[in-house]
Protein backbone atom coordinates (compact mmCIF):
# COMPACT_ATOMS: atom_id res chain seq x y z
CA UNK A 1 209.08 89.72 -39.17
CA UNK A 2 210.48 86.69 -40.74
CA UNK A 3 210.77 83.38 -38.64
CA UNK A 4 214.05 82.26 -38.44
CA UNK A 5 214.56 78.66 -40.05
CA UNK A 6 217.19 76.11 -39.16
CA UNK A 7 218.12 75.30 -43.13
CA UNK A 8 220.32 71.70 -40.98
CA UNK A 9 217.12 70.51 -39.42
CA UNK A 10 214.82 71.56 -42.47
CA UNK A 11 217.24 69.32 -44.38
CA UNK A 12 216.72 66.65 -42.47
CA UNK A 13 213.27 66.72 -41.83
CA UNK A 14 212.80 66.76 -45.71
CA UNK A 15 215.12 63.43 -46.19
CA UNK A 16 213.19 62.07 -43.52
CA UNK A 17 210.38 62.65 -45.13
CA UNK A 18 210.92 61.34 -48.11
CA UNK A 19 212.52 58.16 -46.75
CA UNK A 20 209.32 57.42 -44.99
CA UNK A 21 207.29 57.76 -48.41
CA UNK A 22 209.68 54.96 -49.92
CA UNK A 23 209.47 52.76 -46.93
CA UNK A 24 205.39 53.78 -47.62
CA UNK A 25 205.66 51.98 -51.40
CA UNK A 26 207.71 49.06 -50.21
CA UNK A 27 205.57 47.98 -47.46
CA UNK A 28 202.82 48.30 -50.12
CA UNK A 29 204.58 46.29 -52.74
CA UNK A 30 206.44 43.76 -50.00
CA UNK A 31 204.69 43.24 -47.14
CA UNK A 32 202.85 40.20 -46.22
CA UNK A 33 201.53 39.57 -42.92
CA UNK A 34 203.11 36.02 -41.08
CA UNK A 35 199.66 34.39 -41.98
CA UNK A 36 199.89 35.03 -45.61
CA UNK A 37 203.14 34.07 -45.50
CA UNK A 38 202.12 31.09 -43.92
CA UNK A 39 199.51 30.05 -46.04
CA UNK A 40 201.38 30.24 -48.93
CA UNK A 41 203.58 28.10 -48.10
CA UNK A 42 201.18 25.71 -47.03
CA UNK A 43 199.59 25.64 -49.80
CA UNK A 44 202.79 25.29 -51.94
CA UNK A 45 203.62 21.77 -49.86
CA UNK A 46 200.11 21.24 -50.29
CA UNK A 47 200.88 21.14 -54.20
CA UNK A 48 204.14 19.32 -53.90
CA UNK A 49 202.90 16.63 -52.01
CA UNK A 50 199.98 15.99 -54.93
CA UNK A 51 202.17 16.26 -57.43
CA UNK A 52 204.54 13.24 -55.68
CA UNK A 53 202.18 11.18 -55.21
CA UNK A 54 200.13 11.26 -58.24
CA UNK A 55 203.64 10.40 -60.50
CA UNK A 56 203.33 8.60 -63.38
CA UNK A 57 206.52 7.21 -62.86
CA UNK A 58 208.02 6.68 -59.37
CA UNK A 59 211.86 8.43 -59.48
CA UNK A 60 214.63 5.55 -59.01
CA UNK A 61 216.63 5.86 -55.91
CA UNK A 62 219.61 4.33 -57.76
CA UNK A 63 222.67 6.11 -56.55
């Protein structure tokens, strides 16, 4: 005999599923951990403040 098959919950099982395998790719192509995330943007302040202080030309303040 056949088994009988809930075609509502098969339905949403297979949605389900497939919502998982795009959350899958995002967290793959997104996701950074708090320390990356952190040391990136240390490292970008890192940058700023070399590139301030080694100016050419200080900017005026002449408002």
């Amino acid at each position: 005999m056949a088994e009988i098959v809930n075609l509502r919950q098969v339905r949403k099982r297979k949605a389900k599923d497939a919502d998982e395998k795009v959350a899958a790719q995002n967290r793959t192509l997104f996701g950074r951990t708090k320390a990356e995330k952190k040391f990136e943007a240390a490292t970008a302040l890192k940058a700023e403040r070399f590139l301030d202080q080694n100016r050419l030309e200080k900017p005026s303040d002449d408002k």
